[in-house]
Protein backbone atom coordinates (compact mmCIF):
# COMPACT_ATOMS: atom_id res chain seq x y z
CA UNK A 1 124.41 80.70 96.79
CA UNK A 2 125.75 83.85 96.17
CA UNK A 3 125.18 86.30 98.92
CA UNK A 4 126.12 90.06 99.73
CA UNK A 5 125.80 91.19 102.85
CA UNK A 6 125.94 95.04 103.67
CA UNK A 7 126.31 96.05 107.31
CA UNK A 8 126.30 99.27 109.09
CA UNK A 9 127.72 100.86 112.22
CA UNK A 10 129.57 98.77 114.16
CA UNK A 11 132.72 96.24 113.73
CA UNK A 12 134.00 96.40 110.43
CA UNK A 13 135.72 93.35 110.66
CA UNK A 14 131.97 91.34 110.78
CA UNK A 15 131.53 89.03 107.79
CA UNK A 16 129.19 86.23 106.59
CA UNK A 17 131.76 83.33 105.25
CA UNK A 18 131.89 82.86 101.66
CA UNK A 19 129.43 86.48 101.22
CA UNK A 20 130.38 89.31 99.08
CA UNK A 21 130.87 91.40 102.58
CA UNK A 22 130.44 95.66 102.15
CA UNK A 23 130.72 97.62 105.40
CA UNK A 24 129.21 101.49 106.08
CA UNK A 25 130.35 101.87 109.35
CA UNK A 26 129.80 105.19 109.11
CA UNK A 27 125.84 104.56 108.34
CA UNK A 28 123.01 103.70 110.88
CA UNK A 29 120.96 100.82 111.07
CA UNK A 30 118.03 101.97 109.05
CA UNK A 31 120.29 104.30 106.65
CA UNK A 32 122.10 101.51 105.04
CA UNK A 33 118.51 100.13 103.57
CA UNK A 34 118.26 103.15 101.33
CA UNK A 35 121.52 105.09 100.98
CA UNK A 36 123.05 105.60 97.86
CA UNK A 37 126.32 103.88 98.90
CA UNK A 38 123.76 100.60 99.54
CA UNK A 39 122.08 100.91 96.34
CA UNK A 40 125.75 101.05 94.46
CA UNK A 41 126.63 97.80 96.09
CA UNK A 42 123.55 96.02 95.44
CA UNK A 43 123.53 97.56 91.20
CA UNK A 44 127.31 96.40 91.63
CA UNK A 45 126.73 92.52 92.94
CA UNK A 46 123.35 92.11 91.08
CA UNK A 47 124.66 93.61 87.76
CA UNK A 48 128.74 93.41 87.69
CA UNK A 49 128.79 97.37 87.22
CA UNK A 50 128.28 100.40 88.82
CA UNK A 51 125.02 102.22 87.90
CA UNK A 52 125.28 105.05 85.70
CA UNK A 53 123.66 107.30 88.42
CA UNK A 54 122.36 106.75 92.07
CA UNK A 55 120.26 110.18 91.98
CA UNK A 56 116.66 109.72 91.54
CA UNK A 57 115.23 111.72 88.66
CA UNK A 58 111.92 113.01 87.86
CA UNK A 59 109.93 110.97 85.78
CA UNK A 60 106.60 113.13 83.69
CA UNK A 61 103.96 111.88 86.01
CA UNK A 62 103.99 110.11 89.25
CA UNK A 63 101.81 107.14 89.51
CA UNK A 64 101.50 106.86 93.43
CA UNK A 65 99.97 103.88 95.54
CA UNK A 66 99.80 102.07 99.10
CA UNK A 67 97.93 101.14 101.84
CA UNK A 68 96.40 103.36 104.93
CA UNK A 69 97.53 100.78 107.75
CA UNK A 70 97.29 100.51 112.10
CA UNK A 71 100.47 100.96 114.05
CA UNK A 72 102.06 98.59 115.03
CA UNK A 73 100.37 96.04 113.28
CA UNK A 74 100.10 96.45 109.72
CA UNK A 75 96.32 95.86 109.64
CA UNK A 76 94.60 97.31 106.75
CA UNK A 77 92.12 100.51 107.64
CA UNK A 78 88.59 99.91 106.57
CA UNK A 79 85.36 101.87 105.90
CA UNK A 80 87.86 104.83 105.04
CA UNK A 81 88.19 107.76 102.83
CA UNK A 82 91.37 109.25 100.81
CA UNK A 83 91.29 112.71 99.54
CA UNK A 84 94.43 114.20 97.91
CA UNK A 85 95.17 117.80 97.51
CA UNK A 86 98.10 119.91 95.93
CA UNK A 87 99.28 122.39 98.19
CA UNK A 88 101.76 125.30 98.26
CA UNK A 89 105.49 124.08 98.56
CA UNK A 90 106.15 126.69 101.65
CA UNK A 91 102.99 126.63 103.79
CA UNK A 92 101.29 123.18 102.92
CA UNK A 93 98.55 124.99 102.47
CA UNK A 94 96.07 123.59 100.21
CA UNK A 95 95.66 125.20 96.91
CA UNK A 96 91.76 125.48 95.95
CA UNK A 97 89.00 123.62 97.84
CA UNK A 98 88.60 120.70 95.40
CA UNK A 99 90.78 117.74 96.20
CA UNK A 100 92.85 115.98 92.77
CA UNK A 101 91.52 112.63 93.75
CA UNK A 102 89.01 110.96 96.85
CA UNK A 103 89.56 107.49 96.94
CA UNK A 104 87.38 105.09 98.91
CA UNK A 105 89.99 102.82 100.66
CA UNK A 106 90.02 99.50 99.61
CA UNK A 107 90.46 96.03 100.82
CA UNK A 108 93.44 96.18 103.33
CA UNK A 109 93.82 99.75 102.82
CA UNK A 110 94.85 99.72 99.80
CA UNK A 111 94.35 102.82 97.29
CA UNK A 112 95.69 104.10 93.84
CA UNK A 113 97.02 104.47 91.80
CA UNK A 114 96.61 108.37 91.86
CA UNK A 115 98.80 110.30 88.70
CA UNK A 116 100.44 113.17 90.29
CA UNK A 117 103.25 116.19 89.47
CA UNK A 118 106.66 115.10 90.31
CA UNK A 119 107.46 118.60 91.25
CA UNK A 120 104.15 119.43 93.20
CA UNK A 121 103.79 118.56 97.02
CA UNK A 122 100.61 117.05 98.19
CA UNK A 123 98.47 116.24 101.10
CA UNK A 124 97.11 113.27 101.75
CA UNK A 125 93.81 113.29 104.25
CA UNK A 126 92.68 110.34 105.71
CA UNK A 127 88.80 110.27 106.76
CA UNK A 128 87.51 108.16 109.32
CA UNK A 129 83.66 108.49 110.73
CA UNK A 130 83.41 109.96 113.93
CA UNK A 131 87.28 110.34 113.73
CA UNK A 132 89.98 113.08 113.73
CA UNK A 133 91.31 113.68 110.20
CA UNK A 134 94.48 112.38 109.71
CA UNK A 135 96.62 114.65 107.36
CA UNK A 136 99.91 113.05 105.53
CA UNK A 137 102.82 115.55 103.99
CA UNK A 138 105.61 114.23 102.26
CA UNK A 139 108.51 115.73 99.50
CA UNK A 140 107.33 115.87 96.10
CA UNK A 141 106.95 112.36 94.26
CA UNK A 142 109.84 112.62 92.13
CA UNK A 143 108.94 109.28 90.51
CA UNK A 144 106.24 106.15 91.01
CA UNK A 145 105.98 104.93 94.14
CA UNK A 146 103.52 101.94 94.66
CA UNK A 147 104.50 101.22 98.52
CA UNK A 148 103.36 104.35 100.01
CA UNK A 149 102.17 103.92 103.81
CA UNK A 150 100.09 106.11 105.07
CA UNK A 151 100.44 104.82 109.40
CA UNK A 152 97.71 105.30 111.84
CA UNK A 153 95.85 104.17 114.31
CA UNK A 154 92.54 103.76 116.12
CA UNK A 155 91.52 106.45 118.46
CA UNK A 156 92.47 105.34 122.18
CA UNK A 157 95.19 102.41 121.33
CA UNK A 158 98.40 102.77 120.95
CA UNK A 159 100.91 105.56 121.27
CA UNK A 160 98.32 107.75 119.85
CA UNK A 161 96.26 107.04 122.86
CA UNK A 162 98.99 109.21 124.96
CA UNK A 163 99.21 112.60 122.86
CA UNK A 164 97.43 115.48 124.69
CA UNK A 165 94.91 117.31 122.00
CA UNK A 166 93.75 120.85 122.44
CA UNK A 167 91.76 123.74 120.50
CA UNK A 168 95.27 125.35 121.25
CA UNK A 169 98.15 123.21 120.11
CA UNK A 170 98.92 121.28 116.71
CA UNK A 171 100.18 117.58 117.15
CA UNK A 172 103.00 116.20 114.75
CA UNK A 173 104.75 113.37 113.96
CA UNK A 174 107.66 113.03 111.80
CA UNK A 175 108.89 109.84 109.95
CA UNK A 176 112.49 109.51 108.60
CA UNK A 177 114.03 106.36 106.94
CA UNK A 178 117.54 107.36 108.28
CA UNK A 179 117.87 108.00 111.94
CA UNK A 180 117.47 111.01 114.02
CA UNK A 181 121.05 111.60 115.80
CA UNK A 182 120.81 114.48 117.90
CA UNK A 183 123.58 116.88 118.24
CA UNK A 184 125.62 114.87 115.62
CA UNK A 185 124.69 117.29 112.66
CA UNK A 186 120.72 116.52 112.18
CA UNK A 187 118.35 119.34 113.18
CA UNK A 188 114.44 119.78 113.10
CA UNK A 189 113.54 122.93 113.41
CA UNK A 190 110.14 123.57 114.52
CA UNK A 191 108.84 126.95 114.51
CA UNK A 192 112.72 127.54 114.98
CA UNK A 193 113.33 125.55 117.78
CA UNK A 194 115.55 122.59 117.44
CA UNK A 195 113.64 119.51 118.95
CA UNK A 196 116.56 116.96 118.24
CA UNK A 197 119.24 117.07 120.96
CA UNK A 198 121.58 114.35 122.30
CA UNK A 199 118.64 113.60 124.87
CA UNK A 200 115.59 113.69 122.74
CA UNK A 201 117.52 111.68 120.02
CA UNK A 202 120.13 109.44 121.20
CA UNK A 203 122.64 108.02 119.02
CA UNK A 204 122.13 104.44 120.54
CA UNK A 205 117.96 104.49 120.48
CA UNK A 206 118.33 105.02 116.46
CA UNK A 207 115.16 107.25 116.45
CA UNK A 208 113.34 107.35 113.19
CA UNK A 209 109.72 108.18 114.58
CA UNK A 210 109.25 111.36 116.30
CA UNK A 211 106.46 112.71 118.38
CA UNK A 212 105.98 116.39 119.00
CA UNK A 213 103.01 118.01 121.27
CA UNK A 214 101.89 119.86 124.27
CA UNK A 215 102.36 117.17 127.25
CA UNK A 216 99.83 118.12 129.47
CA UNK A 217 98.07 120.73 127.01
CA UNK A 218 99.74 123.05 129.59
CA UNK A 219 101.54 125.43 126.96
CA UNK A 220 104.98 124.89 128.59
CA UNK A 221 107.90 123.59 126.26
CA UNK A 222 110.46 121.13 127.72
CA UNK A 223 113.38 119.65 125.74
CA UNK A 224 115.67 118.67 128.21
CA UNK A 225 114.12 115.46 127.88
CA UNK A 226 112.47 112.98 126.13
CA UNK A 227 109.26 111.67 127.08
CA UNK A 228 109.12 108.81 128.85
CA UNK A 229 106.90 106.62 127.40
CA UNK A 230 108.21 107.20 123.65
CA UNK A 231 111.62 107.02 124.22
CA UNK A 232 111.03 103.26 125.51
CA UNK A 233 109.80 101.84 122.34
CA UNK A 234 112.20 100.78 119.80
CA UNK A 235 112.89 103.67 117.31
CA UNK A 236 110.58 106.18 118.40
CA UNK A 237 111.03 109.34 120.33
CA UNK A 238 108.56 112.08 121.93
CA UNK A 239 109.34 115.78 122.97
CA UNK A 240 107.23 118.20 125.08
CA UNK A 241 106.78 121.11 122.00
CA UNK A 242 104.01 123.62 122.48
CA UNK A 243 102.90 124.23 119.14
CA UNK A 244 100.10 126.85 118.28
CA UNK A 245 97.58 125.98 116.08
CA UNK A 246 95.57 128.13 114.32
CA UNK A 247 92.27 128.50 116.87
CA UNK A 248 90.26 130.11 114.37
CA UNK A 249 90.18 126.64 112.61
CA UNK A 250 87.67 124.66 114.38
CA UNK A 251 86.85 120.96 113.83
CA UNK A 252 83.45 121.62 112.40
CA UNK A 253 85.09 124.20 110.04
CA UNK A 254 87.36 121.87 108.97
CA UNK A 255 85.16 119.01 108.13
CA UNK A 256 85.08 116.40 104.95
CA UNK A 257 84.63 119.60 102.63
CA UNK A 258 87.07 122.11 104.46
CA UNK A 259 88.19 124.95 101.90
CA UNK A 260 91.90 125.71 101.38
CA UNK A 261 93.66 126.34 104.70
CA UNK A 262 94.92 130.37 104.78
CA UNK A 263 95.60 130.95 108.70
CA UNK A 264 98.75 129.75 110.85
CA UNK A 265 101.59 127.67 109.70
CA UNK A 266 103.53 125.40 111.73
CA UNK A 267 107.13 125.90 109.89
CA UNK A 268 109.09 122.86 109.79
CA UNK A 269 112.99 122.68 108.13
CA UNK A 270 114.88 120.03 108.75
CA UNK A 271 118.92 119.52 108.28
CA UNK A 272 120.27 116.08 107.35
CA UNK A 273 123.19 115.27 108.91
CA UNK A 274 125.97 114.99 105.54
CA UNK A 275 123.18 116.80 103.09
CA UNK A 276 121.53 119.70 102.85
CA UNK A 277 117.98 121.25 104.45
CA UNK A 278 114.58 120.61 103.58
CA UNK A 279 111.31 123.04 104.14
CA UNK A 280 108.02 120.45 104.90
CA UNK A 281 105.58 123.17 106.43
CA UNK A 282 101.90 122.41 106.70
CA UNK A 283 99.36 124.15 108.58
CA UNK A 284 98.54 124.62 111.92
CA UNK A 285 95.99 122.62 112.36
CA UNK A 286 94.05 121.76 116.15
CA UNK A 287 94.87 118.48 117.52
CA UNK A 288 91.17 118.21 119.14
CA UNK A 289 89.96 117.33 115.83
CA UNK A 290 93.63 116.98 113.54
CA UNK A 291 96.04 114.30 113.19
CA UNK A 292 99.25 115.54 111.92
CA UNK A 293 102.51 113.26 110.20
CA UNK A 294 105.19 114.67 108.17
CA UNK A 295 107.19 112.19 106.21
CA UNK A 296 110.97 113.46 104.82
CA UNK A 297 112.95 110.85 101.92
């Protein structure tokens, strides 16, 4: 059967006997699933020819669907509601009160497909009864995407269970399908502070999940290290960030019907390492009542 196998960092010299064998040494685990360099080799084996472009263009209208699902396990979220709202490309802020679509989550947690602007950034706002909100950010949809996960969890389980809330801090959690190398040219600055360091981000934990709150709701920052009981689980990181949130926004005031968001921002850039930076601010929102994940291509 004709095979190609890619690989990653590591020994070169690895090969599968009688495979097409293509080697990115210089590419992490998760990297090589997505990179361009990957998607050349695949175009190359699957067609006999290079493709005429790797970047990915706009298309008219995005036609975007997934599922709302439980960390770790995949299960679908039930007895759920999905509204969508544009929102400006600096702030995150949403842009009128009315959301472009509310979507009663289906079986599994599936929902869509929702058209949206290819150039417009959106939030996503997951509703649960008696529930935080759940708010999603990601880059503009530059074309259909029907696998969109939207990851969260039940209040009390999981790593969830361990992030301090407050009136006074925001919670965030950022999602990248490339890993997080710290001090090897990939930054996140938060409110200008650079969370990823050679500690917080390891080369060798190939962190793609981080986790950034007041430990302790005590309003001290510490990045010297990571926290303890991220950094043990396989990908996934956590930092000690005191983050303000905006303390004029209140759960109540922020309920199923909240109006467009026009008081703190949390300002988040990040710099790929080998690319350029990327603006993904949203707003400050209270982790007493707000769940907060950021998710960068």
């Amino acid at each position: 059967m004709p095979t190609l196998a890619i690989w990653g960092e590591g020994d070169p010299a690895r090969a599968v006997a009688g495979a097409t064998n293509v080697s990115f040494p210089e590419q992490s685990h998760t990297q090589t699933v997505s990179s361009a360099e990957s998607f050349t080799a695949i175009h190359r084996f699957l067609r006999g020819c290079d493709p005429r472009t790797t970047e990915v263009r706009s298309t008219r209208t995005a036609y975007v669907s997934g599922r709302a699902v439980l960390f770790p396990s995949n299960a679908g979220v039930t007895d759920a509601e999905l509204e969508i709202y544009p929102v400006h490309h600096a702030t995150g802020r949403r842009l009128g009160g009315r959301p472009v679509a509310r979507i009663a989550v289906g079986a599994g947690g599936a929902f869509g497909p929702v058209p949206l602007d290819p150039h417009a950034r959106y939030e996503f706002a997951l509703f649960r009864a008696g529930q935080s909100v759940h708010h999603f950010y990601f880059e503009p949809f530059r074309r259909t995407d029907t696998f969109v996960r939207l990851l969260t969890s039940r209040p009390g389980e999981g790593l969830g269970a361990l992030v301090d809330t407050s009136d006074r801090h925001t919670a965030l959690t950022f999602q990248r399908q490339k890993e997080w190398w710290g001090g090897e040219g990939d930054h996140l600055w938060i409110n200008g502070q650079d969370i990823l360091n050679p500690a917080t981000a390891p080369h060798h934990r190939r962190v793609i999940g981080v986790f950034a709150f007041d430990d302790d709701s005590d309003g001290v920052t510490d990045l010297t290290a990571p926290l303890p009981e991220f950094i043990a689980q396989p990908f996934i990181s956590g930092v000690d960030l005191f983050i303000p949130a905006d303390t004029g926004r209140t759960r109540a005031e922020a309920g199923k019907a909240g109006r467009a968001h026009a008081g703190r921002t949390v300002e988040v850039v990040t710099q790929e390492r080998g690319a350029g930076r990327t603006r993904l601010s949203v707003p400050a929102w209270p982790s007493s009542g707000h769940r907060v994940s950021l998710e960068f291509g």
